[in-house]
Every structure is written in C-alpha cells, then in structure tokens.
PDB file of N, CA and C in Angstrom:
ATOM      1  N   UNK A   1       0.845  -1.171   0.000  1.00  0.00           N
ATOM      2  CA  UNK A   1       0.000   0.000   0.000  1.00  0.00           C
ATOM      3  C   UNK A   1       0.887   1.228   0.000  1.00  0.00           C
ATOM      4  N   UNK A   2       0.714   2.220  -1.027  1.00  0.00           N
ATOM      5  CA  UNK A   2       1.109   3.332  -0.712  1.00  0.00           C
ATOM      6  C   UNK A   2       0.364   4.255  -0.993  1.00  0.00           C
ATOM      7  N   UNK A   3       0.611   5.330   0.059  1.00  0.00           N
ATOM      8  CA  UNK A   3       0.170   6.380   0.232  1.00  0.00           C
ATOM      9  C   UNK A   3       1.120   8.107   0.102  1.00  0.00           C
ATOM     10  N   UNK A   4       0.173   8.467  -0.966  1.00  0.00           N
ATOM     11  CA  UNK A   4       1.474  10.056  -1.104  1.00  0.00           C
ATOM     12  C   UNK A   4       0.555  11.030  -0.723  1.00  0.00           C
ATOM     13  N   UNK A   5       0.573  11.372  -0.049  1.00  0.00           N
ATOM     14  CA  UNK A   5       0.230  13.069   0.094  1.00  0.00           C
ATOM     15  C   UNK A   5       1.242  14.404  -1.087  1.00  0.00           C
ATOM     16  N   UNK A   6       1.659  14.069  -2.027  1.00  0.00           N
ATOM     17  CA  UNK A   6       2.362  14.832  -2.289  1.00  0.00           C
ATOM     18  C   UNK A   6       1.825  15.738  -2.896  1.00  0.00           C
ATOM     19  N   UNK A   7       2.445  17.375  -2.678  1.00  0.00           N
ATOM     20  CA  UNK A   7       1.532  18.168  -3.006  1.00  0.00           C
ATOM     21  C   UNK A   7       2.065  19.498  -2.088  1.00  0.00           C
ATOM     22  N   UNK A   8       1.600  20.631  -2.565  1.00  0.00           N
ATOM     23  CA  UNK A   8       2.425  21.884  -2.250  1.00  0.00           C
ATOM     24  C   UNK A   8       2.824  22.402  -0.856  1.00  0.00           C
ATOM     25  N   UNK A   9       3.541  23.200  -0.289  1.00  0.00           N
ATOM     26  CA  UNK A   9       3.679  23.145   1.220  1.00  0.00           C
ATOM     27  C   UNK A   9       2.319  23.905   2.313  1.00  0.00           C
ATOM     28  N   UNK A  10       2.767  23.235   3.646  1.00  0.00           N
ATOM     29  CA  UNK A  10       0.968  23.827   4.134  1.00  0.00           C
ATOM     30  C   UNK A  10       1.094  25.668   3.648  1.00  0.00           C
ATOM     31  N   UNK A  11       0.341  25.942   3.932  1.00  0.00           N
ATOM     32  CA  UNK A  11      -0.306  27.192   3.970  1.00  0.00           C
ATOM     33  C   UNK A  11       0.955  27.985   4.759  1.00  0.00           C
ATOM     34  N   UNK A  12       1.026  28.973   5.120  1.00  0.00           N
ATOM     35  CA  UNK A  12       1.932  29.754   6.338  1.00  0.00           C
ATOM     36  C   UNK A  12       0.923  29.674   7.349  1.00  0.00           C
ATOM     37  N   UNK A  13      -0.114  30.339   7.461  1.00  0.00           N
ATOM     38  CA  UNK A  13      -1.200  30.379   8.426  1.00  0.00           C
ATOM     39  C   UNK A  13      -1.219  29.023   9.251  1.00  0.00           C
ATOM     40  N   UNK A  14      -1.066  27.990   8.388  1.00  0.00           N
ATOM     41  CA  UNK A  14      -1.037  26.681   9.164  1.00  0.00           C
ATOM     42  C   UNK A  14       0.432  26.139   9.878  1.00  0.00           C
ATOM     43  N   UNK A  15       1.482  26.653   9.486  1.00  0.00           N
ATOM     44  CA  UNK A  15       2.516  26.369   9.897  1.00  0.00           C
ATOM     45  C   UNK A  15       2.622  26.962  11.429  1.00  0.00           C
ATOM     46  N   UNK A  16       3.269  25.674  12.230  1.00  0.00           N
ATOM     47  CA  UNK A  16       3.528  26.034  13.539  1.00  0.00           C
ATOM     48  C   UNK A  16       2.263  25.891  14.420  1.00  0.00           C
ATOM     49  N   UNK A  17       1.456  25.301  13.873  1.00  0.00           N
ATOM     50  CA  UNK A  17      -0.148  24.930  14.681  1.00  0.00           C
ATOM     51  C   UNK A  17      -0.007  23.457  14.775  1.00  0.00           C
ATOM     52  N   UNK A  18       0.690  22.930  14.631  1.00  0.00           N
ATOM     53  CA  UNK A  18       0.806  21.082  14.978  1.00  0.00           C
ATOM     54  C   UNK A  18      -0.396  20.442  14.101  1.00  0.00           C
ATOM     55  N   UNK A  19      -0.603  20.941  12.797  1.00  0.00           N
ATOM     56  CA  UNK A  19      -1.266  20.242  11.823  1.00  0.00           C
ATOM     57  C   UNK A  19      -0.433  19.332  11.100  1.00  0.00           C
ATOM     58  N   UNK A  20       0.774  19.317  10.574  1.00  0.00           N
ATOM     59  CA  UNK A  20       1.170  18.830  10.347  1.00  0.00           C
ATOM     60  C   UNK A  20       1.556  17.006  10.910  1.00  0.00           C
ATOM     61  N   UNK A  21       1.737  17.717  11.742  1.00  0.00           N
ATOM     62  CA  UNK A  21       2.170  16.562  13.267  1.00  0.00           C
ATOM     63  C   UNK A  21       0.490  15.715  13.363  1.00  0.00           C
ATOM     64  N   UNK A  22      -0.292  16.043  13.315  1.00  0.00           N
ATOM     65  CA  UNK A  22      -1.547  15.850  13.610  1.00  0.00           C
ATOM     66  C   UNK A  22      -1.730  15.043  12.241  1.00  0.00           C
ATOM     67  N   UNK A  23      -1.518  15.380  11.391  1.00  0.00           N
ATOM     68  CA  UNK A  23      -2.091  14.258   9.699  1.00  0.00           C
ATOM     69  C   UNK A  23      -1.046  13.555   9.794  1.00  0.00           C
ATOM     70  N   UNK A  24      -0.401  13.563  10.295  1.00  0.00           N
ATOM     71  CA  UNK A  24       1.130  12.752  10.436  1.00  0.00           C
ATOM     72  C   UNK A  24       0.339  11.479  11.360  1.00  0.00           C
ATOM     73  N   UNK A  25       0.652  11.802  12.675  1.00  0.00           N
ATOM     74  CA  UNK A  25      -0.346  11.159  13.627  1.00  0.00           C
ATOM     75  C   UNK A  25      -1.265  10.071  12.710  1.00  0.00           C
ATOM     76  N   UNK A  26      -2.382  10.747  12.428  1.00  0.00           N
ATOM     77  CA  UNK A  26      -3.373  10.421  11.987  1.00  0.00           C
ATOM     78  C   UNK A  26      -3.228   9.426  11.255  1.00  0.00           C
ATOM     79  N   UNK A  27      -2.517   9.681   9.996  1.00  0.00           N
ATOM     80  CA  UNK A  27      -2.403   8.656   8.756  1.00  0.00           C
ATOM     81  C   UNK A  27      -1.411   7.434   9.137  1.00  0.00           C
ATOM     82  N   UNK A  28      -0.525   7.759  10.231  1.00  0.00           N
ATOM     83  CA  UNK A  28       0.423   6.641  10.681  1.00  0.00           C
ATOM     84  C   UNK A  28      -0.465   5.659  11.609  1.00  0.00           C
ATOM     85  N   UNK A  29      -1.198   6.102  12.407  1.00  0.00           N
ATOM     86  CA  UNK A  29      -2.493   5.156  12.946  1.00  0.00           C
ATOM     87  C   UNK A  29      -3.509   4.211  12.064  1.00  0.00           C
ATOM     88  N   UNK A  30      -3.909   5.282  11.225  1.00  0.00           N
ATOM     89  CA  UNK A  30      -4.799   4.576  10.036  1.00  0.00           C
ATOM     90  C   UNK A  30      -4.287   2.850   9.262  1.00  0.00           C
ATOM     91  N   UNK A  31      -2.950   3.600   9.046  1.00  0.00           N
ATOM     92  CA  UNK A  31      -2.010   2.708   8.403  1.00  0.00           C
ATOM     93  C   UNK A  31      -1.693   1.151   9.277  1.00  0.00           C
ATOM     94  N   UNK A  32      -1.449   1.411  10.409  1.00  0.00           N
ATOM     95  CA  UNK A  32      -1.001   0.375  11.441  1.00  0.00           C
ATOM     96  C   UNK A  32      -2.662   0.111  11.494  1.00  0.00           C
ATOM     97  N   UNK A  33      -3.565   0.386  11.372  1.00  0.00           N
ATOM     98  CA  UNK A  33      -4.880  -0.421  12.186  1.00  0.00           C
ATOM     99  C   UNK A  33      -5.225  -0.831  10.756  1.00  0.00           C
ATOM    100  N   UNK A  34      -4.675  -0.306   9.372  1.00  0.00           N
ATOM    101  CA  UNK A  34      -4.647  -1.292   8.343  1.00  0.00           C
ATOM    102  C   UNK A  34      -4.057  -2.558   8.086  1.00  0.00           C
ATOM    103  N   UNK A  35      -3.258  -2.934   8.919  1.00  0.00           N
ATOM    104  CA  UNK A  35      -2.222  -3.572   8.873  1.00  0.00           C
ATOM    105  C   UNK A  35      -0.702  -3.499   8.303  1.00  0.00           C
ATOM    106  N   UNK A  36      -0.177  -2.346   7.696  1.00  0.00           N
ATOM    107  CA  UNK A  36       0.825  -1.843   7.359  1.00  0.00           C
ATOM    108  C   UNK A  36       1.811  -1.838   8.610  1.00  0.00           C
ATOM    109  N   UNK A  37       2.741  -2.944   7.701  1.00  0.00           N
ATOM    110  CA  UNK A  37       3.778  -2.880   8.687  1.00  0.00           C
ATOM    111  C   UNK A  37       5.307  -2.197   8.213  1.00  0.00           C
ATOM    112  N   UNK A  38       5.019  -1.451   7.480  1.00  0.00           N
ATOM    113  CA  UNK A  38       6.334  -0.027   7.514  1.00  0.00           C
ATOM    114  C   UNK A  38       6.035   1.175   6.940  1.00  0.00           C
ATOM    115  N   UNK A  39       6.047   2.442   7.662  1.00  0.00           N
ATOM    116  CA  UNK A  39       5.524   3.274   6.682  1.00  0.00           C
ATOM    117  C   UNK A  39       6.959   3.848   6.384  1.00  0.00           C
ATOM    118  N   UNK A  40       6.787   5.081   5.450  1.00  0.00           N
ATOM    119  CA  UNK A  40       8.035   5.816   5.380  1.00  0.00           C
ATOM    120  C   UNK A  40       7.278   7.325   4.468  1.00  0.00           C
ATOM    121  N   UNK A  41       8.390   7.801   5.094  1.00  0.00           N
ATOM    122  CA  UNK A  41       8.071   9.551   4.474  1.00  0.00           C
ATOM    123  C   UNK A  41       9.617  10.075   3.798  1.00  0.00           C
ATOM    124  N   UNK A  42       9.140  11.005   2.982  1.00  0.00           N
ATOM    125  CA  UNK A  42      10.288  11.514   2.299  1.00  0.00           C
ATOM    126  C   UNK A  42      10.615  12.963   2.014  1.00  0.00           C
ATOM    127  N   UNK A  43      11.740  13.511   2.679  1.00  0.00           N
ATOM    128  CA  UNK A  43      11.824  15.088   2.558  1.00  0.00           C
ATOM    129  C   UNK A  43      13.170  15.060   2.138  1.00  0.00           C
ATOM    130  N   UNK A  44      13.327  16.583   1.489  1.00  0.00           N
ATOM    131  CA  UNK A  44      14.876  17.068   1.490  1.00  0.00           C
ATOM    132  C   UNK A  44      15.571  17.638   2.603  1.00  0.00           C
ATOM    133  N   UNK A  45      16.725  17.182   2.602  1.00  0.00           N
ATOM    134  CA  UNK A  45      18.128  17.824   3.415  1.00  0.00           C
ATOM    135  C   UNK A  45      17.908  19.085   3.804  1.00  0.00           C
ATOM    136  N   UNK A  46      17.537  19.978   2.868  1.00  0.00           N
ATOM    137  CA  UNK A  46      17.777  21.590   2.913  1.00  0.00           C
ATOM    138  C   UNK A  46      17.231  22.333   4.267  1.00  0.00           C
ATOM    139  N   UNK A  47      17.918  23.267   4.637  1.00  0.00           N
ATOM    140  CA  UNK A  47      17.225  23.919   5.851  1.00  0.00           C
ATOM    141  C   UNK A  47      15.596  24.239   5.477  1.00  0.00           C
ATOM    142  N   UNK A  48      15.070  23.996   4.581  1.00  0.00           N
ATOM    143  CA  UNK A  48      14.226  24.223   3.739  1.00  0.00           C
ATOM    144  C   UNK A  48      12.797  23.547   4.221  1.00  0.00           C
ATOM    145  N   UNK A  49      13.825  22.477   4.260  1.00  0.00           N
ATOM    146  CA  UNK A  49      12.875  20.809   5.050  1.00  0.00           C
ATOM    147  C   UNK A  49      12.962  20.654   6.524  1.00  0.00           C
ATOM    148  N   UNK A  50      13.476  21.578   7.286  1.00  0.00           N
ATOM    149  CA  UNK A  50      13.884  20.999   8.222  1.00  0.00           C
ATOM    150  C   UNK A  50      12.183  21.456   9.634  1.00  0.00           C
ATOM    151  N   UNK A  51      11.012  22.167   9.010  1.00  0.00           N
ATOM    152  CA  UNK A  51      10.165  21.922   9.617  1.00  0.00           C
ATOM    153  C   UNK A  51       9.298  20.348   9.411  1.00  0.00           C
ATOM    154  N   UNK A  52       9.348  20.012   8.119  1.00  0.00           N
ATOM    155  CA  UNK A  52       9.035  18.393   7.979  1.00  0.00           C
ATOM    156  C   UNK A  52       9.384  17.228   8.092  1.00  0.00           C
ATOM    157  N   UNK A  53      10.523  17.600   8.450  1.00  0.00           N
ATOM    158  CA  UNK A  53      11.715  16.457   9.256  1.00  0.00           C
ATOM    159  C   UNK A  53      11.370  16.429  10.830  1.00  0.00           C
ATOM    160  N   UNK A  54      11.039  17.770  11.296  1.00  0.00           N
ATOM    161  CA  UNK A  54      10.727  17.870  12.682  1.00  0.00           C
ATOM    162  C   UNK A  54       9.331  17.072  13.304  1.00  0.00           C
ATOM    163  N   UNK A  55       8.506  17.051  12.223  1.00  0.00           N
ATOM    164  CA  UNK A  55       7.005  16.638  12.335  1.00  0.00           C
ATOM    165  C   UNK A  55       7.168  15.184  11.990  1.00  0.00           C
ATOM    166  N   UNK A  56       8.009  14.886  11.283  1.00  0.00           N
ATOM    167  CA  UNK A  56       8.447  13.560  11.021  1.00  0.00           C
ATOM    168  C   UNK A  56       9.034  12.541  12.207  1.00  0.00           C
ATOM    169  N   UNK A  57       9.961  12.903  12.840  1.00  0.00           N
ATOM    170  CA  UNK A  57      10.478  12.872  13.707  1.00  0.00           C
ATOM    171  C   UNK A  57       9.668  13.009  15.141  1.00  0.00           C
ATOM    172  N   UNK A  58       9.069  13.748  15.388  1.00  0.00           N
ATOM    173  CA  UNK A  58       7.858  13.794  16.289  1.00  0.00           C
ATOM    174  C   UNK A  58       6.771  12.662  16.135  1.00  0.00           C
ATOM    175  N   UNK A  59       6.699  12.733  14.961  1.00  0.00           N
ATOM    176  CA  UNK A  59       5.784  10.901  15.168  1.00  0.00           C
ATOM    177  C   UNK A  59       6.431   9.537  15.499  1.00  0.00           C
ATOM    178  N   UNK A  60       8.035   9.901  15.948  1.00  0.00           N
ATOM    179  CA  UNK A  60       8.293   8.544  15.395  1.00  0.00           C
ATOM    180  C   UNK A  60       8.898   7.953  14.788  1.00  0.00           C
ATOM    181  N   UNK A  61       9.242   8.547  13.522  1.00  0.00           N
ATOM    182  CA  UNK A  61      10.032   8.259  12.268  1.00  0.00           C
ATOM    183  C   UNK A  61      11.118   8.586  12.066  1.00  0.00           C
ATOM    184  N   UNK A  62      12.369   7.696  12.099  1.00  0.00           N
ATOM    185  CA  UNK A  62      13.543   7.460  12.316  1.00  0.00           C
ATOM    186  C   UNK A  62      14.406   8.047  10.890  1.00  0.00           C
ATOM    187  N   UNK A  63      14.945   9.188  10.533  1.00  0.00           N
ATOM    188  CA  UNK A  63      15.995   9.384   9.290  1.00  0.00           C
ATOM    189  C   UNK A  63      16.879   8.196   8.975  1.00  0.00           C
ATOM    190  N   UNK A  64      16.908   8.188   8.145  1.00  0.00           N
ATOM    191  CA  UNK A  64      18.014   7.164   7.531  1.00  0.00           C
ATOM    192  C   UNK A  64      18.856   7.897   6.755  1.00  0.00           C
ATOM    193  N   UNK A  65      20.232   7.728   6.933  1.00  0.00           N
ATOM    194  CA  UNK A  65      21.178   8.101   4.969  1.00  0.00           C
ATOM    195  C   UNK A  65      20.763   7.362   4.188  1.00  0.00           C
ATOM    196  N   UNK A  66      20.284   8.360   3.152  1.00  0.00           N
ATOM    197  CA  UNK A  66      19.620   7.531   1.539  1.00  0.00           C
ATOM    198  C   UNK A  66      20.093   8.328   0.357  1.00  0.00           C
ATOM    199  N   UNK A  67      20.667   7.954   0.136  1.00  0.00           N
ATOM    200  CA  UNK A  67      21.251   9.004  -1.641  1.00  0.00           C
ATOM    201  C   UNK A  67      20.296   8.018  -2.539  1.00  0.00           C
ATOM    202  N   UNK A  68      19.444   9.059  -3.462  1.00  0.00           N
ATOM    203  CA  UNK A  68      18.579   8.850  -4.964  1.00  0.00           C
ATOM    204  C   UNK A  68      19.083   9.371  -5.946  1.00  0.00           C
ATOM    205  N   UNK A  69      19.195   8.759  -7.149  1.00  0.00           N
ATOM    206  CA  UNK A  69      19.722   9.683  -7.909  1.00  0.00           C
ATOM    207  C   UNK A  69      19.165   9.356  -8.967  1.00  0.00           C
ATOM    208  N   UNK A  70      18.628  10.853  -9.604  1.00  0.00           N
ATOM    209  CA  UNK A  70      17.814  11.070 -10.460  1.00  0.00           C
ATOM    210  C   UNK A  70      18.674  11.619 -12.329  1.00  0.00           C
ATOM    211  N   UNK A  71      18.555  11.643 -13.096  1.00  0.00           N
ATOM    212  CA  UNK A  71      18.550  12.148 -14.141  1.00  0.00           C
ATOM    213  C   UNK A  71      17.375  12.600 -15.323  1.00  0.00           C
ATOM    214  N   UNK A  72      17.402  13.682 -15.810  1.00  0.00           N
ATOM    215  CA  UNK A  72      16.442  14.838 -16.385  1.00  0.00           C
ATOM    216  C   UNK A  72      16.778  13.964 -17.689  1.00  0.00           C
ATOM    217  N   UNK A  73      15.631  13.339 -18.426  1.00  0.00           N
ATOM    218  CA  UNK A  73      15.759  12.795 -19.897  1.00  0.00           C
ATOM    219  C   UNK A  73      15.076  13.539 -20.793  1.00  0.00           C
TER     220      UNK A  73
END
C-alpha cells in the first residue's frame, strides 16, 4: 500500500499549529490499524525541510542516509 500526500507546502497560516504533526499522527495510525507494517516519508536535506523532518520525527520516524539519484531525460 502506498500512500502520497504529495503536493504543495501547508499554507503559512497553518505552519507552527501542529497540523502537520496531527495528519502525520493520523495517517500513521490509520495505516497500522490497516495492517501496514512499515511506513516511510520523504523530505529534502535543505534547511528548507527541516520543519518536515521535525514533524516527522515527532511521530516517530527514524531518518536514515539515503542518496537517490535522479537524471532529467
């Protein structure tokens, strides 16, 4: 099963209200009472990311080193 939320960053208005953390929450529960036994999320490095790493991390979810590597065809 996978699941993407992918899709543009929250709002500003919403940032720093623990919504994030909260659909985080949410969908990681959903998932386990589905029977999913690994989830995983995916952000960038950049100081950029580093509020969705935090919300990430607050649920739970352990960083790993992962290099992807992409090429533009």
């Amino acid at each position: 099963m996978s699941v993407s939320p992918d899709g543009p960053p929250p709002h500003s208005a919403c940032q720093g209200q623990e919504v994030g953390t909260t659909l985080t929450e949410f969908a990681t529960t959903w998932m386990k009472e589905a029977g999913v036994t690994l989830a995983s999320n995916w952000t960038g490095g950049d100081p950029g990311h580093a509020p969705a790493r935090r919300t990430y991390e607050k649920a739970g979810y352990t960083a790993l080193p992962l290099i992807r590597y992409y090429k533009a065809l």
